[in-house]
Protein backbone atom coordinates (compact mmCIF):
# COMPACT_ATOMS: atom_id res chain seq x y z
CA UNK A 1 -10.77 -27.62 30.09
CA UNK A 2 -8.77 -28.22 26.93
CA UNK A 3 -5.77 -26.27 26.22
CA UNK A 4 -6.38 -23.86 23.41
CA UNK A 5 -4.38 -21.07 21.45
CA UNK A 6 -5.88 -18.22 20.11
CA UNK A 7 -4.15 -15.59 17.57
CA UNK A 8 -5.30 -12.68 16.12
CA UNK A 9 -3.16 -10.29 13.29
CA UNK A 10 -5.04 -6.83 11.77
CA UNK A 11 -3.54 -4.34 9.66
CA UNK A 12 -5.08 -0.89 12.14
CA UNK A 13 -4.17 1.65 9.10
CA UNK A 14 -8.23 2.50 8.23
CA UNK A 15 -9.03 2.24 11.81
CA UNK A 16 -6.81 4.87 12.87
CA UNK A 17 -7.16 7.10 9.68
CA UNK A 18 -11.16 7.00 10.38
CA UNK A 19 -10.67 8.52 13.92
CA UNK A 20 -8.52 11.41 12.42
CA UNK A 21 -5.07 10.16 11.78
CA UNK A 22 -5.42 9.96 7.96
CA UNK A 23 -2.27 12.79 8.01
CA UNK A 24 0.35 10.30 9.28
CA UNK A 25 -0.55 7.96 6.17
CA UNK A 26 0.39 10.97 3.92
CA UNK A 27 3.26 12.55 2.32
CA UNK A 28 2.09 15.49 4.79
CA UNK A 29 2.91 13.21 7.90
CA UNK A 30 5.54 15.07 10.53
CA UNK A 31 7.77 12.42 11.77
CA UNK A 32 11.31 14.42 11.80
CA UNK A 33 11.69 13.47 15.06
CA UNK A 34 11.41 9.72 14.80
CA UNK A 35 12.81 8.81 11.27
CA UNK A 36 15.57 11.09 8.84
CA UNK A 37 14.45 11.18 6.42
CA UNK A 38 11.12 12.58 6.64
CA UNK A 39 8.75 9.27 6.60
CA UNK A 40 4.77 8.52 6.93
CA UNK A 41 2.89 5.54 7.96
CA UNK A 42 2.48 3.13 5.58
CA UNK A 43 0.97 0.32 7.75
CA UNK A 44 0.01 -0.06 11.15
CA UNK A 45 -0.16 -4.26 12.05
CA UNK A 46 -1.43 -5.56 15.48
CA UNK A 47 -1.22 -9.27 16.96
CA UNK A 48 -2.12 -10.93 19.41
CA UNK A 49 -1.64 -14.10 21.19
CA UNK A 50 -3.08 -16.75 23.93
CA UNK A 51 -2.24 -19.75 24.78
CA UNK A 52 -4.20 -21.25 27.73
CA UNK A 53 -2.96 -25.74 28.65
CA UNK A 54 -1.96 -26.70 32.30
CA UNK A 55 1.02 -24.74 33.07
CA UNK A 56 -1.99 -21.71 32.79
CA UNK A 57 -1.81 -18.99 30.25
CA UNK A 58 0.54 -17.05 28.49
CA UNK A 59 -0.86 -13.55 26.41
CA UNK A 60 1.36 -10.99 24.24
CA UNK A 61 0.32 -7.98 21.72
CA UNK A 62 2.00 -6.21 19.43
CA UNK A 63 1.53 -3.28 17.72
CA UNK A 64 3.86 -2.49 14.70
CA UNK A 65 4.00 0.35 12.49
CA UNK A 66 5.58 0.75 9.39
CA UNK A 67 7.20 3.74 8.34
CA UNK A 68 8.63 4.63 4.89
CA UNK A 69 11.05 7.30 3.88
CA UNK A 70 11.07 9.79 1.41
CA UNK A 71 14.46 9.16 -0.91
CA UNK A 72 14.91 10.70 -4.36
CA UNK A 73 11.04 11.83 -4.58
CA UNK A 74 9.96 8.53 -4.29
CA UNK A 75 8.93 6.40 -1.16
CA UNK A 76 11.25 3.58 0.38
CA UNK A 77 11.45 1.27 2.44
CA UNK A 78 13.14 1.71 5.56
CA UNK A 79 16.52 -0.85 6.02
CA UNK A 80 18.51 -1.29 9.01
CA UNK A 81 21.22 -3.89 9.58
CA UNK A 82 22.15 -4.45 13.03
CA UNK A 83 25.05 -6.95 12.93
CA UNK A 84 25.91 -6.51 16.63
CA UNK A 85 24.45 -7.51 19.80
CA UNK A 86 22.66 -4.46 21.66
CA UNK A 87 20.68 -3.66 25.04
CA UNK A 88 17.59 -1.00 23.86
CA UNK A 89 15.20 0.16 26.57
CA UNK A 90 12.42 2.63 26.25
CA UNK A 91 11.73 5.00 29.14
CA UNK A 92 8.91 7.33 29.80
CA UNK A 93 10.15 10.44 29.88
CA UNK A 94 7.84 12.36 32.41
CA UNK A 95 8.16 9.60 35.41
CA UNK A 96 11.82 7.86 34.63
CA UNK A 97 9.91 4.61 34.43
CA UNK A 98 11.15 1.71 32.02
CA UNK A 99 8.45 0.87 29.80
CA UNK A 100 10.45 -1.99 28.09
CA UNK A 101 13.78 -3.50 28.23
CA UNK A 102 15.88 -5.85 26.24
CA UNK A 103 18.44 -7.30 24.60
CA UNK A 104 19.04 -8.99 21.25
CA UNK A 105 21.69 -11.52 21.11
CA UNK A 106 21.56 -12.94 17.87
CA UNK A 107 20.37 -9.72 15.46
CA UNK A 108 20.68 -9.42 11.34
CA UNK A 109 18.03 -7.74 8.62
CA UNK A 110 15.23 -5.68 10.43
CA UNK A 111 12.90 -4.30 8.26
C-alpha cells in the first residue's frame, strides 16, 4: 500500500445553526460564563488529519470555535497575548477525569 495523507478543514457554523443552534451565532447568544465580555459564535472550523506510510498511521481533529466580543456596541475580535510559558488542562467536572493536558513552551499572539 502507498503511504497517503488525507486532510479535511469545514467551517460547521450552518451545520450547527440548522439543528437549532442559530442563537449562539447571535447577538442573543449567552456565553457569560465562558468569555467577559458577553460574546457569540462567529465561526465554528473543524479539521482533520491522516497520515497512513510504514511507521502506520497517525489521525487528529479539531474543532475550533470562534467567539467575538461585544466592545463599544460593536463586535470584536477576541485578543490574547500569552508571553509566558503555561501548563492548561481541561477536566470533566462530574468524573475528575482529564480530558486534555498540556503545555506550551514557546507561546505569543493567539487569536
Amino acid at each position: 500500500m502507498n503511504k497517503f495523507a488525507l486532510e479535511y478543514n469545514i467551517d460547521l457554523g450552518s451545520s450547527l445553526e440548522a439543528i437549532g443552534m442559530s442563537q449562539a451565532f447571535t447577538s442573543h447568544a449567552d456565553f457569560r460564563k465562558m468569555s467577559s465580555p458577553p460574546g457569540r459564535l462567529s465561526k465554528v472550523i473543524h479539521k482533520t488529519i491522516l497520515e497512513v506510510d510504514e511507521d502506520g498511521t497517525t489521525a487528529a481533529a479539531v474543532t475550533m470555535p470562534e467567539l467575538r466580543s461585544l466592545i463599544g456596541g460593536r463586535w470584536e475580535p477576541f485578543t490574547m497575548i500569552v508571553d509566558h510559558p503555561f501548563f492548561c488542562a481541561i477536566q470533566d467536572r462530574e468524573t475528575g477525569e482529564i480530558l486534555f493536558m498540556g503545555s506550551v513552551l514557546e507561546p505569543g499572539e493567539i487569536r
